[in-house]
PDB file of N, CA and C in Angstrom:
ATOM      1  N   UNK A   1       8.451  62.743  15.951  1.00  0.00           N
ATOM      2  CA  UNK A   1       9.597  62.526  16.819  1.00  0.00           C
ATOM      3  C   UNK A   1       9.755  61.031  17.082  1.00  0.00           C
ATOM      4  N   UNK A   2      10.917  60.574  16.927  1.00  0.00           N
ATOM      5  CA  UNK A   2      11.262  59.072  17.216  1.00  0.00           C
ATOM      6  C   UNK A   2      11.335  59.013  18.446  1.00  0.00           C
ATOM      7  N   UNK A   3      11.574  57.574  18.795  1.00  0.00           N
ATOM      8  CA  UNK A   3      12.229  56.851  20.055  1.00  0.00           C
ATOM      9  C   UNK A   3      13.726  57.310  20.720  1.00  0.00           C
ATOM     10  N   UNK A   4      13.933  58.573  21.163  1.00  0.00           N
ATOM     11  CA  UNK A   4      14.970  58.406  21.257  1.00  0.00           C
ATOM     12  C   UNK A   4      15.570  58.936  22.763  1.00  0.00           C
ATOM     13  N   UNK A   5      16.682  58.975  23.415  1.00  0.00           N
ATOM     14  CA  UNK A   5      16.656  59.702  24.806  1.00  0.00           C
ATOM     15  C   UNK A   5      16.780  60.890  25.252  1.00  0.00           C
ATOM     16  N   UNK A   6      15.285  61.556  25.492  1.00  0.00           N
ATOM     17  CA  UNK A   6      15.740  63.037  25.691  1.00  0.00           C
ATOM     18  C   UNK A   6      15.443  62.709  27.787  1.00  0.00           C
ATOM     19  N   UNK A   7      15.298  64.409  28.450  1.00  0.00           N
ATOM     20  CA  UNK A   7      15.387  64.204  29.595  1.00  0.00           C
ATOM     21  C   UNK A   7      14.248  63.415  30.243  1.00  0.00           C
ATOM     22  N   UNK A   8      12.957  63.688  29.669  1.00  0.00           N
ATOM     23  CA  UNK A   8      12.032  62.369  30.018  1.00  0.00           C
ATOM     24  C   UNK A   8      11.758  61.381  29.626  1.00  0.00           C
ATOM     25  N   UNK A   9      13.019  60.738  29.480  1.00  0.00           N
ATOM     26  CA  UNK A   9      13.441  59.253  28.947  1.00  0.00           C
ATOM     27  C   UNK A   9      13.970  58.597  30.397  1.00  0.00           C
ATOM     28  N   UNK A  10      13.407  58.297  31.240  1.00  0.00           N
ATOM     29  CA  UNK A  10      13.901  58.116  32.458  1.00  0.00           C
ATOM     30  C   UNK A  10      14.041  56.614  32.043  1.00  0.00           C
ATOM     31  N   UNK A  11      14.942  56.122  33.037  1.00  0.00           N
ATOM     32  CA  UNK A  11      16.187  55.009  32.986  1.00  0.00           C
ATOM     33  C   UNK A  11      16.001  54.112  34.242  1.00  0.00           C
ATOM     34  N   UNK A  12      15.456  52.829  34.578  1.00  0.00           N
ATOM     35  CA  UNK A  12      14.687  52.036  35.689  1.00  0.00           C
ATOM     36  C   UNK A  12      15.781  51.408  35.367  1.00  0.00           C
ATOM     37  N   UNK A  13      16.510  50.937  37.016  1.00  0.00           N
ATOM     38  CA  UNK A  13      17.389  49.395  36.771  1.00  0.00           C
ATOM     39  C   UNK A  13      17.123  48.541  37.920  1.00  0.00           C
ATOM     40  N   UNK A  14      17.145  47.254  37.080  1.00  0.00           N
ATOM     41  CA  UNK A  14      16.369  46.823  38.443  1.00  0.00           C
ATOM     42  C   UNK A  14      17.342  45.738  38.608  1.00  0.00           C
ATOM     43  N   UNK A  15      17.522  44.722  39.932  1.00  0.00           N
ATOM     44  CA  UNK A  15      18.226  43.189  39.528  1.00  0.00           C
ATOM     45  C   UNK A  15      16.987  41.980  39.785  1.00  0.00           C
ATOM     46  N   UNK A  16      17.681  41.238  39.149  1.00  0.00           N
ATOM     47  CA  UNK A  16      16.679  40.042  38.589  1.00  0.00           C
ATOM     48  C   UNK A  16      17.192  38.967  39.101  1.00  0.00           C
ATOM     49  N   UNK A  17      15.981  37.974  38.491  1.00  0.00           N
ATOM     50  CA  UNK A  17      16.928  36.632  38.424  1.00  0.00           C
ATOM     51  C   UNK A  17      16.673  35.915  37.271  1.00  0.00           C
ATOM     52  N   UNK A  18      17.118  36.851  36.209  1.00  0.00           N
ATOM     53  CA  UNK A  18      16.878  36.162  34.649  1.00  0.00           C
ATOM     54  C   UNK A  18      18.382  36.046  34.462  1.00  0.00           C
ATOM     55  N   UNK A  19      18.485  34.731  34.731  1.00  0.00           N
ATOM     56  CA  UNK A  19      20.146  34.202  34.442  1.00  0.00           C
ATOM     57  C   UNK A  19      20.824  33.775  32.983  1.00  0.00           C
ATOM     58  N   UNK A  20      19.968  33.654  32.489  1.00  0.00           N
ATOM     59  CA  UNK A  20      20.658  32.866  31.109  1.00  0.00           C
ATOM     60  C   UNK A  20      20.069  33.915  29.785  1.00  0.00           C
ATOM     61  N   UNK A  21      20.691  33.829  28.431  1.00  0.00           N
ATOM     62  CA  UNK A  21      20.220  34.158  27.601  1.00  0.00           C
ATOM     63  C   UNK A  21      18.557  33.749  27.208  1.00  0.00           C
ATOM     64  N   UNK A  22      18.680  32.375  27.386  1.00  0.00           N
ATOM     65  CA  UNK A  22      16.994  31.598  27.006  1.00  0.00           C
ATOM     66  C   UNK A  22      16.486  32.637  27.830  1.00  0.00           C
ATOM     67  N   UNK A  23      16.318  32.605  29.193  1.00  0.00           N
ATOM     68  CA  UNK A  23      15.232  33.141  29.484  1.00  0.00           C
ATOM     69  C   UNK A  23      15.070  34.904  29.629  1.00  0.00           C
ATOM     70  N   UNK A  24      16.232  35.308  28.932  1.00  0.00           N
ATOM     71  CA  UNK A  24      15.830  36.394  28.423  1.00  0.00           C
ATOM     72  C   UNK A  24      15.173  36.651  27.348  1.00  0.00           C
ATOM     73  N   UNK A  25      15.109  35.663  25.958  1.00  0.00           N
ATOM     74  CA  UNK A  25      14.103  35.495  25.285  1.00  0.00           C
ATOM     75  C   UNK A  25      12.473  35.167  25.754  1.00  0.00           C
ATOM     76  N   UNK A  26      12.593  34.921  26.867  1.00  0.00           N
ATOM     77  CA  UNK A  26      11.423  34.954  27.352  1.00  0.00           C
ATOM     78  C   UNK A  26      10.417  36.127  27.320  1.00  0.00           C
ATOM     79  N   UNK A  27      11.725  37.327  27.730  1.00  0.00           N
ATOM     80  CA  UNK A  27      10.713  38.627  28.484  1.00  0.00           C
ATOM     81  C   UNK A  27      10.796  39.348  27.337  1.00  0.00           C
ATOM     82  N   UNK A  28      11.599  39.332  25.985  1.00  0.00           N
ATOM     83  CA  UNK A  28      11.689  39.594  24.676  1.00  0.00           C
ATOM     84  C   UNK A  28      10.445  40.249  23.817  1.00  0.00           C
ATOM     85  N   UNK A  29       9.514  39.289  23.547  1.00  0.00           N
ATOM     86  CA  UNK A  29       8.626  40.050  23.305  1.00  0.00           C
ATOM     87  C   UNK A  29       7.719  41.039  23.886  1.00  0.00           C
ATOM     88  N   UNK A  30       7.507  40.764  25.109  1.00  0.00           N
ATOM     89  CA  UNK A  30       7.194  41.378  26.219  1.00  0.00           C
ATOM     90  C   UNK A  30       7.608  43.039  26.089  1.00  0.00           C
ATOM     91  N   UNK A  31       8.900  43.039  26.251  1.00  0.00           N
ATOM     92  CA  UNK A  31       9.479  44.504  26.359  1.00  0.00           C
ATOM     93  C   UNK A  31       9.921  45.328  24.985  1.00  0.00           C
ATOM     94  N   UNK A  32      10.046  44.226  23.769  1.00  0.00           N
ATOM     95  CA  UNK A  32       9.879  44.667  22.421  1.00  0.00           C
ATOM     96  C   UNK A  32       8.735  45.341  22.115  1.00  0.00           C
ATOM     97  N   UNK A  33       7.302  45.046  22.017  1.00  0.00           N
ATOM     98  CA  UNK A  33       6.434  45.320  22.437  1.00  0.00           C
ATOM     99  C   UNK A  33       5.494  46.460  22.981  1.00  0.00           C
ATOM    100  N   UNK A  34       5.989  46.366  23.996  1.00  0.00           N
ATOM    101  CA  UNK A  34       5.931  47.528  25.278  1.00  0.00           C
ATOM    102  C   UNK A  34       5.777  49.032  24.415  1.00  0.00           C
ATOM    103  N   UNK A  35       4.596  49.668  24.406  1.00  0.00           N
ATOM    104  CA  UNK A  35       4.351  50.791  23.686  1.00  0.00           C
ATOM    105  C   UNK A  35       5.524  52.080  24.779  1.00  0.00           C
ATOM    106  N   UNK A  36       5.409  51.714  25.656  1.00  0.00           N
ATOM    107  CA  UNK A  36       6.535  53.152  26.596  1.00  0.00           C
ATOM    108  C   UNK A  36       7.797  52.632  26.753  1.00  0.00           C
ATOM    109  N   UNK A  37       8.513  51.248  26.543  1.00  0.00           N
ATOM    110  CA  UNK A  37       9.827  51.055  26.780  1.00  0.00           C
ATOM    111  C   UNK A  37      10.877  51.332  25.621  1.00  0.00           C
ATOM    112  N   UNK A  38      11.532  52.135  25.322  1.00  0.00           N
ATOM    113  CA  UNK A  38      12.604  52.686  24.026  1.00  0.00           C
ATOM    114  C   UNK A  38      13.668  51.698  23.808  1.00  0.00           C
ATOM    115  N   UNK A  39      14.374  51.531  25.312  1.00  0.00           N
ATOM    116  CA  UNK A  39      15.267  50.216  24.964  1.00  0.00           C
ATOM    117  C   UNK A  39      15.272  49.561  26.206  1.00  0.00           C
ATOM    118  N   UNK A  40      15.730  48.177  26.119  1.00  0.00           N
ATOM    119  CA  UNK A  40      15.471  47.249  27.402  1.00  0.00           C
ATOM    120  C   UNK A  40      17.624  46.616  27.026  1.00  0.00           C
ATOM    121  N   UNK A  41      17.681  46.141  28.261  1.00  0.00           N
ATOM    122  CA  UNK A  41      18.458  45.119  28.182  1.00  0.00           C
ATOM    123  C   UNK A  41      19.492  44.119  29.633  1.00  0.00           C
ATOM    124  N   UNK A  42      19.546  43.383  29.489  1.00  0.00           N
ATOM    125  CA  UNK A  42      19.419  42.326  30.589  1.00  0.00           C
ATOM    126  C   UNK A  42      21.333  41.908  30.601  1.00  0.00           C
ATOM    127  N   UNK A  43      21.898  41.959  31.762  1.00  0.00           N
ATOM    128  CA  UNK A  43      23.484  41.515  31.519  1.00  0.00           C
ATOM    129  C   UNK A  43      23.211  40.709  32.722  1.00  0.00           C
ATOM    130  N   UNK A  44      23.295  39.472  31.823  1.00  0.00           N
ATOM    131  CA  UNK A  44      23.075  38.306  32.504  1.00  0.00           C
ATOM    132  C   UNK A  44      25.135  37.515  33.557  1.00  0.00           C
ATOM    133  N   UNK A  45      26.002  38.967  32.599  1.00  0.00           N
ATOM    134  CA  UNK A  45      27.509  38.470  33.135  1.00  0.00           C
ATOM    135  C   UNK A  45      26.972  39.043  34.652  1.00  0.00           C
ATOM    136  N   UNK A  46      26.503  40.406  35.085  1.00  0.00           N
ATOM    137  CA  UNK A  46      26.810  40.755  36.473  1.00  0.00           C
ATOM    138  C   UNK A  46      25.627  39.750  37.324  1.00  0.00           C
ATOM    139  N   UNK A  47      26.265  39.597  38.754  1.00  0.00           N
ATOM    140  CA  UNK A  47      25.981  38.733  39.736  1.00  0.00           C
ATOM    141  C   UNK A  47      24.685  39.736  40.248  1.00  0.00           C
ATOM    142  N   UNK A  48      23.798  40.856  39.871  1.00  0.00           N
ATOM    143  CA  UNK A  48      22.743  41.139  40.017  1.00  0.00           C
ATOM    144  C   UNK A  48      21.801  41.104  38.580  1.00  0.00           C
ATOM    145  N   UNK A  49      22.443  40.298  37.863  1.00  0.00           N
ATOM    146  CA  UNK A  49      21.909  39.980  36.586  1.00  0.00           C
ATOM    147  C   UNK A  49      21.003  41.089  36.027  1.00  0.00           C
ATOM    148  N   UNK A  50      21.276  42.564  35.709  1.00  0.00           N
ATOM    149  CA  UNK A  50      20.596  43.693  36.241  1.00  0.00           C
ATOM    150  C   UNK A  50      20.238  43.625  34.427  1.00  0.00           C
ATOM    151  N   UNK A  51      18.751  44.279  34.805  1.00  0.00           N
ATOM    152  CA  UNK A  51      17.448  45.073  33.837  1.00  0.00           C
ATOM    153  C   UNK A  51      17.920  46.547  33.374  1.00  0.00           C
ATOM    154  N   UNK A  52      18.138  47.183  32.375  1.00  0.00           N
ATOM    155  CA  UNK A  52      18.057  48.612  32.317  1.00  0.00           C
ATOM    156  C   UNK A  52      16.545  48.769  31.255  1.00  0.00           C
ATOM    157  N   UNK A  53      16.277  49.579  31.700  1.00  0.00           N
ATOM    158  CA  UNK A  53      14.881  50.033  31.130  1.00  0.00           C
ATOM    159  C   UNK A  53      14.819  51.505  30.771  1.00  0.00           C
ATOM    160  N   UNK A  54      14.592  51.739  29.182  1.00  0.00           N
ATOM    161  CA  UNK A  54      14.768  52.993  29.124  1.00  0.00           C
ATOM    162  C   UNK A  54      13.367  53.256  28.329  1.00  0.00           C
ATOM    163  N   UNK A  55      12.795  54.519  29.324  1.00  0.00           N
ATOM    164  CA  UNK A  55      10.664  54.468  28.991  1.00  0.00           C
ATOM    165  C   UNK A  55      10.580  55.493  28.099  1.00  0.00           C
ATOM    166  N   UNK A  56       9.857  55.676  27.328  1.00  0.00           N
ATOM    167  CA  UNK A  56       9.259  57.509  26.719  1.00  0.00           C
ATOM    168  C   UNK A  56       8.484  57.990  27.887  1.00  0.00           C
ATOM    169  N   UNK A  57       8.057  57.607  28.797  1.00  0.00           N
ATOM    170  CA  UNK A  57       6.915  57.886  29.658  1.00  0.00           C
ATOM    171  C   UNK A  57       6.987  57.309  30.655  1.00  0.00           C
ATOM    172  N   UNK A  58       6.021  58.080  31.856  1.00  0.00           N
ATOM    173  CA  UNK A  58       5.846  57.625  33.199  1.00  0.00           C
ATOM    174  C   UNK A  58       5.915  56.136  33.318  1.00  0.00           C
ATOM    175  N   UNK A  59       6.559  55.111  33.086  1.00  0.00           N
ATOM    176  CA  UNK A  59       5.998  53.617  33.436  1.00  0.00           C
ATOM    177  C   UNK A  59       6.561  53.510  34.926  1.00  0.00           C
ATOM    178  N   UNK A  60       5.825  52.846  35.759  1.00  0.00           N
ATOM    179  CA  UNK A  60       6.588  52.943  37.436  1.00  0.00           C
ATOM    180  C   UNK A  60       7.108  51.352  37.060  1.00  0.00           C
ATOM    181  N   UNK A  61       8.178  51.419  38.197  1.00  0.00           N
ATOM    182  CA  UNK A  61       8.866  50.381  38.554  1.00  0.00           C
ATOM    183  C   UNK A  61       8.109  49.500  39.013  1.00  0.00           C
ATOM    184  N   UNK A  62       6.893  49.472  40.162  1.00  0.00           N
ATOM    185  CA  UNK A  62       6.154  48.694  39.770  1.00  0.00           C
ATOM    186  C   UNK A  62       5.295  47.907  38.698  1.00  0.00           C
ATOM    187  N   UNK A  63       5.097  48.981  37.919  1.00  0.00           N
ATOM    188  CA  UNK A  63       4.378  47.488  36.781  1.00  0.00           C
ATOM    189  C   UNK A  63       5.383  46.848  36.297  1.00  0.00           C
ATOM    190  N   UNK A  64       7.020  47.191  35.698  1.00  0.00           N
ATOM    191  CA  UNK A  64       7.685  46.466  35.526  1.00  0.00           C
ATOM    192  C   UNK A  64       7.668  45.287  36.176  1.00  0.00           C
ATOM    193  N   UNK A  65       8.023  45.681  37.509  1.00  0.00           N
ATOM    194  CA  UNK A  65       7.954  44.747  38.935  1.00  0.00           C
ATOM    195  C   UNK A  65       6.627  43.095  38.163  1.00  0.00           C
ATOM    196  N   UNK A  66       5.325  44.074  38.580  1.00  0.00           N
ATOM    197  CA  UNK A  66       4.240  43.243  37.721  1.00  0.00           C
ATOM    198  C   UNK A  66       4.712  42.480  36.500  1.00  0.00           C
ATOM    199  N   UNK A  67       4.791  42.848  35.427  1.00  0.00           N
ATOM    200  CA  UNK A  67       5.454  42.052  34.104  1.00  0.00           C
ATOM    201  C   UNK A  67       6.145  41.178  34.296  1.00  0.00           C
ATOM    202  N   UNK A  68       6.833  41.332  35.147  1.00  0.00           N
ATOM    203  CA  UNK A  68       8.199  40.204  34.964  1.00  0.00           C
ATOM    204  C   UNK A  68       7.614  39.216  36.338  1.00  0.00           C
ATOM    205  N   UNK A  69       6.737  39.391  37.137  1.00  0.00           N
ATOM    206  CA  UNK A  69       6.156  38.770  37.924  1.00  0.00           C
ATOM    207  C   UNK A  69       5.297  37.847  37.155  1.00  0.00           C
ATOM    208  N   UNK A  70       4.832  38.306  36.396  1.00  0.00           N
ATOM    209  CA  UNK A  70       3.534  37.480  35.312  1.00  0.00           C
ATOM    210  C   UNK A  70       4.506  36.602  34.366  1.00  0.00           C
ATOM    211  N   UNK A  71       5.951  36.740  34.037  1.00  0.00           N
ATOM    212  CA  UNK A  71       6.502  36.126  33.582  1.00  0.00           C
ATOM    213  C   UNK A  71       7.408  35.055  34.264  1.00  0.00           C
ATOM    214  N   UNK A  72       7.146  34.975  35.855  1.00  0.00           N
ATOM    215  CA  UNK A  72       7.624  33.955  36.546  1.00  0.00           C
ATOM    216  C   UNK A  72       9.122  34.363  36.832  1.00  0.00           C
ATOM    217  N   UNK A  73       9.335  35.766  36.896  1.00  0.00           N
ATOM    218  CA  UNK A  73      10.579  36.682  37.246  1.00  0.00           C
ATOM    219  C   UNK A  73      10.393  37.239  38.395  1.00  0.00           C
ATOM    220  N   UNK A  74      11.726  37.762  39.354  1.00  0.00           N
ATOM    221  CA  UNK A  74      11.810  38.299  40.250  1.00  0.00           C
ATOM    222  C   UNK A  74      12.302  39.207  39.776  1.00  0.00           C
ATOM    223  N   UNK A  75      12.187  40.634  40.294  1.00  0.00           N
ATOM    224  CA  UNK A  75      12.686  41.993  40.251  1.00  0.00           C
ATOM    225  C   UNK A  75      12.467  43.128  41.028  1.00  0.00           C
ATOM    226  N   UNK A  76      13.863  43.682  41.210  1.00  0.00           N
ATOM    227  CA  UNK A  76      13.612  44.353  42.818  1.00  0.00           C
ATOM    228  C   UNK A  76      14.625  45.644  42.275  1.00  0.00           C
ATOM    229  N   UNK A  77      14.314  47.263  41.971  1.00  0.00           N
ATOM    230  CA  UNK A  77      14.594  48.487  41.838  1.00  0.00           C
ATOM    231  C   UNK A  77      16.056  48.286  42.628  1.00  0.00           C
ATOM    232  N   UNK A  78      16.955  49.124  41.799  1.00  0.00           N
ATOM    233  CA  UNK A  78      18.476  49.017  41.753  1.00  0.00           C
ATOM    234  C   UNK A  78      18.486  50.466  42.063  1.00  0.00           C
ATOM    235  N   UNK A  79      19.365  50.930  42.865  1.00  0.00           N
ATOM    236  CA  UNK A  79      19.655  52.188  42.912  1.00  0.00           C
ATOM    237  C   UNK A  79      21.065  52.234  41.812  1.00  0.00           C
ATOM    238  N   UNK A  80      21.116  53.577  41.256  1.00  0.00           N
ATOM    239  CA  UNK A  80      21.942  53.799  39.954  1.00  0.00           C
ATOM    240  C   UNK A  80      23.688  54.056  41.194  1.00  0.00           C
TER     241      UNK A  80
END
C-alpha cells in the first residue's frame, strides 16, 4: 500500500512564521524525510503563513511543534 489519503491520514494545520520561500527550504528536508508525513506544504501568501501536514500515523502536533522549534520556527495548531 502506498502513501496515500485514507481516513487515518489525519491532516495537522498549524500557523507559522516561515515567511518566505528560502526558509521553507529550510524545513524541506526535514518533512521530505519524515518516515509518517505523506504530504507537507507551507502558503507563505496567507497572513498565518499556515503548515498543512498530512501523516500515515499518529504524529502529535507537538513533535511537529518540536521540529520546527529545532529548526528555529514558531508553530502554534490551527483549528480547521
Amino acid at each position: 500500500m502506498g502513501k496515500r489519503k485514507t481516513p487515518s491520514n489525519p491532516l495537522l494545520i498549524f500557523r507559522t512564521d516561515i515567511k518566505t520561500r528560502k526558509k521553507v527550504k529550510v524545513i524541506k528536508p526535514l518533512f521530505n524525510n519524515h518516515p509518517l508525513i505523506v504530504k507537507w506544504s507551507v502558503d507563505t501568501e496567507d497572513i498565518d503563513n499556515v503548515l498543512r501536514i498530512e501523516t500515515i500515523n499518529d504524529i502529535s502536533e507537538n513533535e511537529i511543534i518540536i521540529l520546527l522549534k529545532a529548526c528555529g520556527f514558531h508553530c502554534e495548531p490551527l483549528e480547521d
